[in-house]
PDB file of N, CA and C in Angstrom:
ATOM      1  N   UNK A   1     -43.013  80.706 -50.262  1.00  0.00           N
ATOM      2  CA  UNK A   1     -43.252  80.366 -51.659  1.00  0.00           C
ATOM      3  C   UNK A   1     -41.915  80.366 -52.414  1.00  0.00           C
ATOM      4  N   UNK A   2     -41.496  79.411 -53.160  1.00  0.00           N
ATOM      5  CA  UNK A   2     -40.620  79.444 -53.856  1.00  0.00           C
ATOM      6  C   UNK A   2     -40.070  80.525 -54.916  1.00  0.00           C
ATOM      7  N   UNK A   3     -39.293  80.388 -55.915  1.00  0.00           N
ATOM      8  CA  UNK A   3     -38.916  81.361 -56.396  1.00  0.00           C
ATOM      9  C   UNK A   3     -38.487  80.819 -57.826  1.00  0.00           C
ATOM     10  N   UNK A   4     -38.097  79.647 -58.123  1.00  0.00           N
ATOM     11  CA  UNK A   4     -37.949  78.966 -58.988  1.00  0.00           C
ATOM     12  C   UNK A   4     -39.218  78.281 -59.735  1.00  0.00           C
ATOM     13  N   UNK A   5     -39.161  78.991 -60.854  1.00  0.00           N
ATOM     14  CA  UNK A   5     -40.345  78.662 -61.795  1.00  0.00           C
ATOM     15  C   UNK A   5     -41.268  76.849 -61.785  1.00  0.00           C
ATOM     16  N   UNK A   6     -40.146  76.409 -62.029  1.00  0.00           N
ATOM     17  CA  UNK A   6     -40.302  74.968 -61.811  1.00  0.00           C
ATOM     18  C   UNK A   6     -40.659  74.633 -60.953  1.00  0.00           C
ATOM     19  N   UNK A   7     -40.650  74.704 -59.661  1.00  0.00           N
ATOM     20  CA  UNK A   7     -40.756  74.808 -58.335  1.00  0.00           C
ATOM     21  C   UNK A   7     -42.080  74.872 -58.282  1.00  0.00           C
ATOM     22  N   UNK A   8     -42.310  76.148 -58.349  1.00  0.00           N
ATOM     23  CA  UNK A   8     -43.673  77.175 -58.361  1.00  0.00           C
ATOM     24  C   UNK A   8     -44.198  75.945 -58.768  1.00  0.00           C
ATOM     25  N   UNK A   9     -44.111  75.183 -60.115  1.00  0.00           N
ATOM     26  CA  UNK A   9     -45.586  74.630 -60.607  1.00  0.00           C
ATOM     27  C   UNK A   9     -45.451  73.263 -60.168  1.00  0.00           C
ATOM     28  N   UNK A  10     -44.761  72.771 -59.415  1.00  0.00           N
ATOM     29  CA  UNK A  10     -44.537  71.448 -58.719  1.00  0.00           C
ATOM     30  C   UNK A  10     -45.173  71.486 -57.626  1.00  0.00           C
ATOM     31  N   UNK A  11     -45.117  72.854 -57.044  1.00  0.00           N
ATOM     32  CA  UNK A  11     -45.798  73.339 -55.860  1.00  0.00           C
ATOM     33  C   UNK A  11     -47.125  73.144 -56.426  1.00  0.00           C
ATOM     34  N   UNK A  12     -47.791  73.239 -56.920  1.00  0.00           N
ATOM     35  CA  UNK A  12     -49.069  73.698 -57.574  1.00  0.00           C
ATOM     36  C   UNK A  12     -49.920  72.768 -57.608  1.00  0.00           C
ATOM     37  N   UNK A  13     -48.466  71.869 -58.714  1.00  0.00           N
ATOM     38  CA  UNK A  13     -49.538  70.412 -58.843  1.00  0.00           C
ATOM     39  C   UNK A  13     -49.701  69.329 -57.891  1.00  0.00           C
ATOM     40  N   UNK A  14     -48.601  69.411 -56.645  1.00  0.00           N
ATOM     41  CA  UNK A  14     -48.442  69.288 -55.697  1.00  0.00           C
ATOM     42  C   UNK A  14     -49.789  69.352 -54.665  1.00  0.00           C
ATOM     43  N   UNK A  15     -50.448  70.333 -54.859  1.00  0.00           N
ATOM     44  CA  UNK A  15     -51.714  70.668 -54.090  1.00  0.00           C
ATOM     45  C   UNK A  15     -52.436  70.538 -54.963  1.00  0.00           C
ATOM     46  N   UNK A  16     -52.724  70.391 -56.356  1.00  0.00           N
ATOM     47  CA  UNK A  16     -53.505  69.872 -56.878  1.00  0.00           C
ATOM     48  C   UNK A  16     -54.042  68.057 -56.880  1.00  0.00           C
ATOM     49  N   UNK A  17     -52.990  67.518 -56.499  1.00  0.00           N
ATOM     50  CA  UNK A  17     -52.753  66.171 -56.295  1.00  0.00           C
ATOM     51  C   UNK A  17     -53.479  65.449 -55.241  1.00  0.00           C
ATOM     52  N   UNK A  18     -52.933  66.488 -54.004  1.00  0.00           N
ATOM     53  CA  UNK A  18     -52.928  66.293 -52.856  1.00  0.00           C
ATOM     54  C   UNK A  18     -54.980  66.082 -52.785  1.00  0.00           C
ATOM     55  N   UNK A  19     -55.309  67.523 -53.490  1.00  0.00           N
ATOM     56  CA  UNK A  19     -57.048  67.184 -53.080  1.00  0.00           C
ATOM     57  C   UNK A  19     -57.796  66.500 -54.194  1.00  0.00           C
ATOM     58  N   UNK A  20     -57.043  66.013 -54.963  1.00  0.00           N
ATOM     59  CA  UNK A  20     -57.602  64.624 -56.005  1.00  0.00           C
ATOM     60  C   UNK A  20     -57.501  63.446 -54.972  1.00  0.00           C
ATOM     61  N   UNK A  21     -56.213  63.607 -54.546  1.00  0.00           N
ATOM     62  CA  UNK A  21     -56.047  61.956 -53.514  1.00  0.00           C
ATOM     63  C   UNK A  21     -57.079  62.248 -51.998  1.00  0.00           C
ATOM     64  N   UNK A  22     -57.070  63.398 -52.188  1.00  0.00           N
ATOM     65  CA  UNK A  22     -57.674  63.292 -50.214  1.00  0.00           C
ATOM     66  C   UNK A  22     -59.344  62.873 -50.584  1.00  0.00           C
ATOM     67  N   UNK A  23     -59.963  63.503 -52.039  1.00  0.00           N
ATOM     68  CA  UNK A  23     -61.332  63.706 -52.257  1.00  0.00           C
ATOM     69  C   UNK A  23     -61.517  61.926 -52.509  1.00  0.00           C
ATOM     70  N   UNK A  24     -60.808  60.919 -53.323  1.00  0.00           N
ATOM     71  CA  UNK A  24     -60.924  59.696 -53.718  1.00  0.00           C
ATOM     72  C   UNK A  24     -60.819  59.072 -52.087  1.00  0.00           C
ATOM     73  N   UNK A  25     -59.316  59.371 -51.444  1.00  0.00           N
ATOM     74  CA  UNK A  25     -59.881  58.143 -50.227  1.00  0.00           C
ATOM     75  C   UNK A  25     -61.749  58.571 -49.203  1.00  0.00           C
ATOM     76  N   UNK A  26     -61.324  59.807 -49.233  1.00  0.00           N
ATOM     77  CA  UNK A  26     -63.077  59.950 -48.558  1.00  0.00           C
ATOM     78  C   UNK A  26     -64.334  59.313 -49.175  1.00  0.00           C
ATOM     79  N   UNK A  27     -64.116  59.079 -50.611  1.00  0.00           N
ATOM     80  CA  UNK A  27     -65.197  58.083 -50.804  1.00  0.00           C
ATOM     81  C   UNK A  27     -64.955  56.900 -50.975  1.00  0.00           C
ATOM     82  N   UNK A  28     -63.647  56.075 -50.884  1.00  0.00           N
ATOM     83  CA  UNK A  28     -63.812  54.790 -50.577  1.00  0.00           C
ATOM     84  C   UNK A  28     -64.053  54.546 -49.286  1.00  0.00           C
ATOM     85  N   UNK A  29     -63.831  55.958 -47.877  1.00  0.00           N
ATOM     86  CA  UNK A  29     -64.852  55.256 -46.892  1.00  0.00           C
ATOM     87  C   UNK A  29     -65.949  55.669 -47.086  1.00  0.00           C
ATOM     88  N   UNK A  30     -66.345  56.302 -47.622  1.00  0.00           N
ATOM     89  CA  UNK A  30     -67.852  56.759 -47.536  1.00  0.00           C
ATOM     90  C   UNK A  30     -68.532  55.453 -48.218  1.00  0.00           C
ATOM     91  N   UNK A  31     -67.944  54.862 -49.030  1.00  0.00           N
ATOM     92  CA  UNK A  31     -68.579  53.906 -49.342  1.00  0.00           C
ATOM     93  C   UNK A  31     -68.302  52.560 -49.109  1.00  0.00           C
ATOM     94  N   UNK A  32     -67.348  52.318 -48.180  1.00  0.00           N
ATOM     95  CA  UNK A  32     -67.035  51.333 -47.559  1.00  0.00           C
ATOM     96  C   UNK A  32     -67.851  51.370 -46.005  1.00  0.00           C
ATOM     97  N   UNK A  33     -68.053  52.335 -45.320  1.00  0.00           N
ATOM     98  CA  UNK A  33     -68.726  52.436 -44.512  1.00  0.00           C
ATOM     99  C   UNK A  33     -70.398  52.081 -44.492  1.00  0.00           C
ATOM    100  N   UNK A  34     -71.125  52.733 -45.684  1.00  0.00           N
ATOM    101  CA  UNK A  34     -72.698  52.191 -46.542  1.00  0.00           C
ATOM    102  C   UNK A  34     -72.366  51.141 -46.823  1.00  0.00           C
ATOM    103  N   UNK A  35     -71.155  50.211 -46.891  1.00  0.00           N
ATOM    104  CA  UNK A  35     -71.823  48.735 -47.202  1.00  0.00           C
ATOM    105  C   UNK A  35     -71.706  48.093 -45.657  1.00  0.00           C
ATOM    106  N   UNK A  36     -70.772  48.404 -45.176  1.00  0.00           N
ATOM    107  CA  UNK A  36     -70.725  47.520 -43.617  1.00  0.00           C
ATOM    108  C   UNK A  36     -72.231  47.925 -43.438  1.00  0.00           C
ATOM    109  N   UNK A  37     -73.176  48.941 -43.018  1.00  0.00           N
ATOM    110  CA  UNK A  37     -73.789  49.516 -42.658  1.00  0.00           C
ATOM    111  C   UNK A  37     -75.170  48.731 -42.961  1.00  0.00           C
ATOM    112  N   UNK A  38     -74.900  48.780 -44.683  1.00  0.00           N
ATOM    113  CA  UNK A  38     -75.986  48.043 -45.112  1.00  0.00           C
ATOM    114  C   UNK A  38     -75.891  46.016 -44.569  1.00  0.00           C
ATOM    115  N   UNK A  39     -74.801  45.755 -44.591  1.00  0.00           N
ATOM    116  CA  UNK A  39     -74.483  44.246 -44.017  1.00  0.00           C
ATOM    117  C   UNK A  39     -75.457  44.078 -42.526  1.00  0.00           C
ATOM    118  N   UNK A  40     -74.744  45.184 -41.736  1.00  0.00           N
ATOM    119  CA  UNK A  40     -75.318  45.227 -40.378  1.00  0.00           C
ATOM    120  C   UNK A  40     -77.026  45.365 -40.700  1.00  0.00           C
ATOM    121  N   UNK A  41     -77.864  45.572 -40.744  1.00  0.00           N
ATOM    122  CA  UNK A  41     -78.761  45.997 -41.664  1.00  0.00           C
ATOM    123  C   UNK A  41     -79.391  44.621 -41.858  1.00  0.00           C
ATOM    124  N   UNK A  42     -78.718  43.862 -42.364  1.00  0.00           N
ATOM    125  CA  UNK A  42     -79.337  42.510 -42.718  1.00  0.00           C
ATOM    126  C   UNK A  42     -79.820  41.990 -43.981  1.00  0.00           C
ATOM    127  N   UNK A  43     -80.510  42.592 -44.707  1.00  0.00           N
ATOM    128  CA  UNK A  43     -80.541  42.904 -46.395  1.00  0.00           C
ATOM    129  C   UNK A  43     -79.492  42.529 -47.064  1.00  0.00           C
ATOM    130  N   UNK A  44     -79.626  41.747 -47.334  1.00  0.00           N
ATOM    131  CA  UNK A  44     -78.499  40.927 -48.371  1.00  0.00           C
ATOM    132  C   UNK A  44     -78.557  41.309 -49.338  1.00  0.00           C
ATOM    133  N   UNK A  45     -79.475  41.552 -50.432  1.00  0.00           N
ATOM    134  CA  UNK A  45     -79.558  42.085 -51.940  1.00  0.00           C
ATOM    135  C   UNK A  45     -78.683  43.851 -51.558  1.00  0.00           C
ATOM    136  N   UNK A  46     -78.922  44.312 -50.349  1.00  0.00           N
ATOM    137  CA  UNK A  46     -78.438  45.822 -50.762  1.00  0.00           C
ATOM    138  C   UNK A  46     -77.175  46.012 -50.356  1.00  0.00           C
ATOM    139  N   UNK A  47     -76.615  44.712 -49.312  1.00  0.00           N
ATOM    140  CA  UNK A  47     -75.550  44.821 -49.032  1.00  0.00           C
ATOM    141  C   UNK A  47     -74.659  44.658 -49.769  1.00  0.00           C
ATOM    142  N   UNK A  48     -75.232  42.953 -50.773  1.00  0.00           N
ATOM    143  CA  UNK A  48     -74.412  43.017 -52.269  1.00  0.00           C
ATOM    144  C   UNK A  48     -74.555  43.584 -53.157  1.00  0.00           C
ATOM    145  N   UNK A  49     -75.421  44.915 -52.990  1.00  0.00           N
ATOM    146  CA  UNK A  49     -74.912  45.871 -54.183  1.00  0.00           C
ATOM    147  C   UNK A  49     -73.784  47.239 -53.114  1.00  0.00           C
ATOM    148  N   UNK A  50     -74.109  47.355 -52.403  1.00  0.00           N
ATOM    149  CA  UNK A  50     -72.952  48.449 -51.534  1.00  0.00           C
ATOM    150  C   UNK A  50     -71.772  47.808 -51.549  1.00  0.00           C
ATOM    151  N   UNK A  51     -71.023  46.604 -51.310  1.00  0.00           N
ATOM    152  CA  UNK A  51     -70.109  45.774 -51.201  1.00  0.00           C
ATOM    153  C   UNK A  51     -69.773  46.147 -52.370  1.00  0.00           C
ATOM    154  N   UNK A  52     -70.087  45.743 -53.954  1.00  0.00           N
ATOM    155  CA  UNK A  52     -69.639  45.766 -55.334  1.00  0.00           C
ATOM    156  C   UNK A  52     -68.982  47.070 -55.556  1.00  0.00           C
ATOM    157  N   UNK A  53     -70.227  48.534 -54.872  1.00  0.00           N
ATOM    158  CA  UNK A  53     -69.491  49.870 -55.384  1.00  0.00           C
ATOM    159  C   UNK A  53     -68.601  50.208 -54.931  1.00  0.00           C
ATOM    160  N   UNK A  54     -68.442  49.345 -53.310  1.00  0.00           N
ATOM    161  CA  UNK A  54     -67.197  49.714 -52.913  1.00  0.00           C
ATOM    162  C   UNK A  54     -65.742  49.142 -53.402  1.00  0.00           C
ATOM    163  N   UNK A  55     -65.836  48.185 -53.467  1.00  0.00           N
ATOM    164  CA  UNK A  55     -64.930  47.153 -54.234  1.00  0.00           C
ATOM    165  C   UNK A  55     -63.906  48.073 -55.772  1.00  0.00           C
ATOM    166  N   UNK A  56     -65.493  48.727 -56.093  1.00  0.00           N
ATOM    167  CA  UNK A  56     -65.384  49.261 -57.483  1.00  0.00           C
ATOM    168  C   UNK A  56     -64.709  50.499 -57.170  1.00  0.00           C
ATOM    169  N   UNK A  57     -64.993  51.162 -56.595  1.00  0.00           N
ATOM    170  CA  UNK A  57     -64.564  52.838 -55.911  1.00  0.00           C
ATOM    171  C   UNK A  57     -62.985  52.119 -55.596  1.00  0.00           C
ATOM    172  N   UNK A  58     -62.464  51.406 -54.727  1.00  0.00           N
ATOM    173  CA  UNK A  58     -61.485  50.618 -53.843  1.00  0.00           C
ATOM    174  C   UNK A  58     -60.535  50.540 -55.088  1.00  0.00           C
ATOM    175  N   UNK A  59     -61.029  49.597 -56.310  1.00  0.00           N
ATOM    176  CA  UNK A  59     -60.239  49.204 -57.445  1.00  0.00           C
ATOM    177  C   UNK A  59     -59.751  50.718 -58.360  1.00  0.00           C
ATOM    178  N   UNK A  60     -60.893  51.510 -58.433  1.00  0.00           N
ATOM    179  CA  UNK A  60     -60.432  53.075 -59.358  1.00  0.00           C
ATOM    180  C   UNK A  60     -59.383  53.739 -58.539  1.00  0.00           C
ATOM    181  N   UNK A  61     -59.336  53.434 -57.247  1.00  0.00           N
ATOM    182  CA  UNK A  61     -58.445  54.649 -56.353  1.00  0.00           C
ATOM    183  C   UNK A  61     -56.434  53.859 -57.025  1.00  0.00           C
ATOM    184  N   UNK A  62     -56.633  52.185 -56.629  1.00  0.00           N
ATOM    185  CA  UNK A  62     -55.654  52.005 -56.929  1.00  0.00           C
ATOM    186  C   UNK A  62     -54.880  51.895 -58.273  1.00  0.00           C
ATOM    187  N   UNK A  63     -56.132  51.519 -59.466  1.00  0.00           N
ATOM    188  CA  UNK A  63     -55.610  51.711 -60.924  1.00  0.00           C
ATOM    189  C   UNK A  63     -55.113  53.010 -60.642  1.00  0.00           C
ATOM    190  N   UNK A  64     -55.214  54.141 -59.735  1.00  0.00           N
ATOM    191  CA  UNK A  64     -55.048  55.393 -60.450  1.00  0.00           C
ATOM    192  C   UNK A  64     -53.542  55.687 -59.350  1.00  0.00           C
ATOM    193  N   UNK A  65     -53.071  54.993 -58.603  1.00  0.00           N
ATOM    194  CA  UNK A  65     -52.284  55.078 -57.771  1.00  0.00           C
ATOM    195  C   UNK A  65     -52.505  55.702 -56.383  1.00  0.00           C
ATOM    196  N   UNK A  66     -53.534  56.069 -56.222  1.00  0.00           N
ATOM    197  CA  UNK A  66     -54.146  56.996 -54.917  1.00  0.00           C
ATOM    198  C   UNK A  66     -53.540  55.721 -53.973  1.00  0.00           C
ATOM    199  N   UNK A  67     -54.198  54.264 -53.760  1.00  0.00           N
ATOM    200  CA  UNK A  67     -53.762  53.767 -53.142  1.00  0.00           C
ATOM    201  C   UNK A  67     -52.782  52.493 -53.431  1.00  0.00           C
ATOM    202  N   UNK A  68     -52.186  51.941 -52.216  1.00  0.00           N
ATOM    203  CA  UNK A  68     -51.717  50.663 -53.273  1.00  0.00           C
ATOM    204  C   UNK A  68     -52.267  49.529 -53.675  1.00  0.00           C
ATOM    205  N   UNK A  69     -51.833  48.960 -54.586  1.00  0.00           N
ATOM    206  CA  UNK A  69     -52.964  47.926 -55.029  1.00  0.00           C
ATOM    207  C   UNK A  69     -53.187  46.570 -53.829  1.00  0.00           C
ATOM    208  N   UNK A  70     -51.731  46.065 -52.743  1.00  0.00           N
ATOM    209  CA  UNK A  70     -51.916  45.761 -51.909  1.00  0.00           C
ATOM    210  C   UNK A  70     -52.700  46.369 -51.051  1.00  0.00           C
ATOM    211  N   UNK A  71     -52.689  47.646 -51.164  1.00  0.00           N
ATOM    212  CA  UNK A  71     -53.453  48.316 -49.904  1.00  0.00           C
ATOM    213  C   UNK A  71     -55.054  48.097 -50.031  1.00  0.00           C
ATOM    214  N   UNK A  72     -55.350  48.043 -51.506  1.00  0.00           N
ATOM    215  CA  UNK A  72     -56.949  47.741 -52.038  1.00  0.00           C
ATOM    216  C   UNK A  72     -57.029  46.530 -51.465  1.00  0.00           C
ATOM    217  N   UNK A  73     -56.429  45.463 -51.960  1.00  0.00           N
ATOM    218  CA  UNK A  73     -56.878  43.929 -51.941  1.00  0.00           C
ATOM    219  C   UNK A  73     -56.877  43.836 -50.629  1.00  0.00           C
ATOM    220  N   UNK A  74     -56.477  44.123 -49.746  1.00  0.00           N
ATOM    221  CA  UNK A  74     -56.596  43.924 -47.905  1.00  0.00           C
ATOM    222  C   UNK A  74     -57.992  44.631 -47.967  1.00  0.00           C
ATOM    223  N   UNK A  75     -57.954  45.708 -48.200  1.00  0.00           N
ATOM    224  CA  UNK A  75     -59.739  46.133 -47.826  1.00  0.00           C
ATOM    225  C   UNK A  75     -60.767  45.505 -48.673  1.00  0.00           C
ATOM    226  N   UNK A  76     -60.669  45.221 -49.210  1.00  0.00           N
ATOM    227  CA  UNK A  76     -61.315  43.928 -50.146  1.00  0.00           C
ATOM    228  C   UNK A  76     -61.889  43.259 -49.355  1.00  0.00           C
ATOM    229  N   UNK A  77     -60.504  42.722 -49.163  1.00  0.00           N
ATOM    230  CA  UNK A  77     -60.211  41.029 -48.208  1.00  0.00           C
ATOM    231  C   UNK A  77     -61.451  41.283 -47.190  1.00  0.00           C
ATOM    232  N   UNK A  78     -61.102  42.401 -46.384  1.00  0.00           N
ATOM    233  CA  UNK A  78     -61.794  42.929 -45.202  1.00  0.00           C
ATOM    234  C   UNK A  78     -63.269  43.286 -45.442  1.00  0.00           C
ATOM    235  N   UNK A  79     -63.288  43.645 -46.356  1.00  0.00           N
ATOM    236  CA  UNK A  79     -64.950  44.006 -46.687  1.00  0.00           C
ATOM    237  C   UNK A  79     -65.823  42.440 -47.153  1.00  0.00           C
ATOM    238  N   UNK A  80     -64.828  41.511 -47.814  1.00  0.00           N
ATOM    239  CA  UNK A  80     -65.767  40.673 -48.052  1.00  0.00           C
ATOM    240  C   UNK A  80     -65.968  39.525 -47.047  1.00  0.00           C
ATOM    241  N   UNK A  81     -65.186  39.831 -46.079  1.00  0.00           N
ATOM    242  CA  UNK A  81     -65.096  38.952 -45.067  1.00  0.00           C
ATOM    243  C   UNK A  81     -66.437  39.124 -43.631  1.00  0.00           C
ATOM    244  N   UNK A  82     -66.341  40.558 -43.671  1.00  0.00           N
ATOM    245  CA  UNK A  82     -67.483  40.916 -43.142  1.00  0.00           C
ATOM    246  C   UNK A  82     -68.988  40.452 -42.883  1.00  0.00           C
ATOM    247  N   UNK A  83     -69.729  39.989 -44.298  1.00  0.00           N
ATOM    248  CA  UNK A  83     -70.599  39.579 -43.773  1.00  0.00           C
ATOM    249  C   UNK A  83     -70.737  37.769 -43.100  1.00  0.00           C
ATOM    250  N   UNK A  84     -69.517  37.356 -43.380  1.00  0.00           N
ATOM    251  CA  UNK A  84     -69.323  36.091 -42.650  1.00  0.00           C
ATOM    252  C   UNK A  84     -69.825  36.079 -40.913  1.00  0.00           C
ATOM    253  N   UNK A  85     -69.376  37.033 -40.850  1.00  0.00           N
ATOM    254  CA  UNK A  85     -69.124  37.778 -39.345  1.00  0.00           C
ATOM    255  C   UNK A  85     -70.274  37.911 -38.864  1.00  0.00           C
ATOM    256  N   UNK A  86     -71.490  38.488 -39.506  1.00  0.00           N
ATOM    257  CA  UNK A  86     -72.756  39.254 -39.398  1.00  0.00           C
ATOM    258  C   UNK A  86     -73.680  38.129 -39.465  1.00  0.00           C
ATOM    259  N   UNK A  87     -73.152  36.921 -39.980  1.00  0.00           N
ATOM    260  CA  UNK A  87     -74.089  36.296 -40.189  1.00  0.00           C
ATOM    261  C   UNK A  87     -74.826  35.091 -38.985  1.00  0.00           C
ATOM    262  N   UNK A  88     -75.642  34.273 -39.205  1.00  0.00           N
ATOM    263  CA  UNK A  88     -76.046  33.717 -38.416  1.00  0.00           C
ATOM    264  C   UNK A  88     -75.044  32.617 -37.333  1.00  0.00           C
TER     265      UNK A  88
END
């Protein structure tokens, strides 16, 4: 543990950070995973609503810097490409 005051609370917020960012990416898969899921599934009305929250979850992580905004738009890309795939 440090010793320098400043330190100390860099340290702090440091791990405070850390389980804001770890708790946000676990639910963009958690909810990137319920929409593939729902795609596979076959249900189109529920897949295009799981697809949207994820999209939506995907877009809050990067407004907030958790991820990058390139890094969103590829899983995007990837999620909406998906049910092309699934389909007939």
């Amino acid at each position: 543990m440090p010793n320098i005051k400043s330190v100390v609370k860099d340290v702090r917020k440091s791990r405070e950070r850390h389980v804001r960012n770890v708790a946000a990416k676990s639910k963009i898969k958690t909810h990137v995973k319920k929409a593939r899921t729902a795609i596979e599934a076959g249900d189109a009305e529920a897949a295009q609503k799981a697809v949207s929250e994820a999209v939506s979850v995907i877009d809050k992580a990067a407004g907030k810097g958790i991820i990058h905004k390139k890094a969103a738009a590829r899983r995007k890309s990837r999620l909406m490409r998906t049910p092309q795939k699934a389909g007939p």
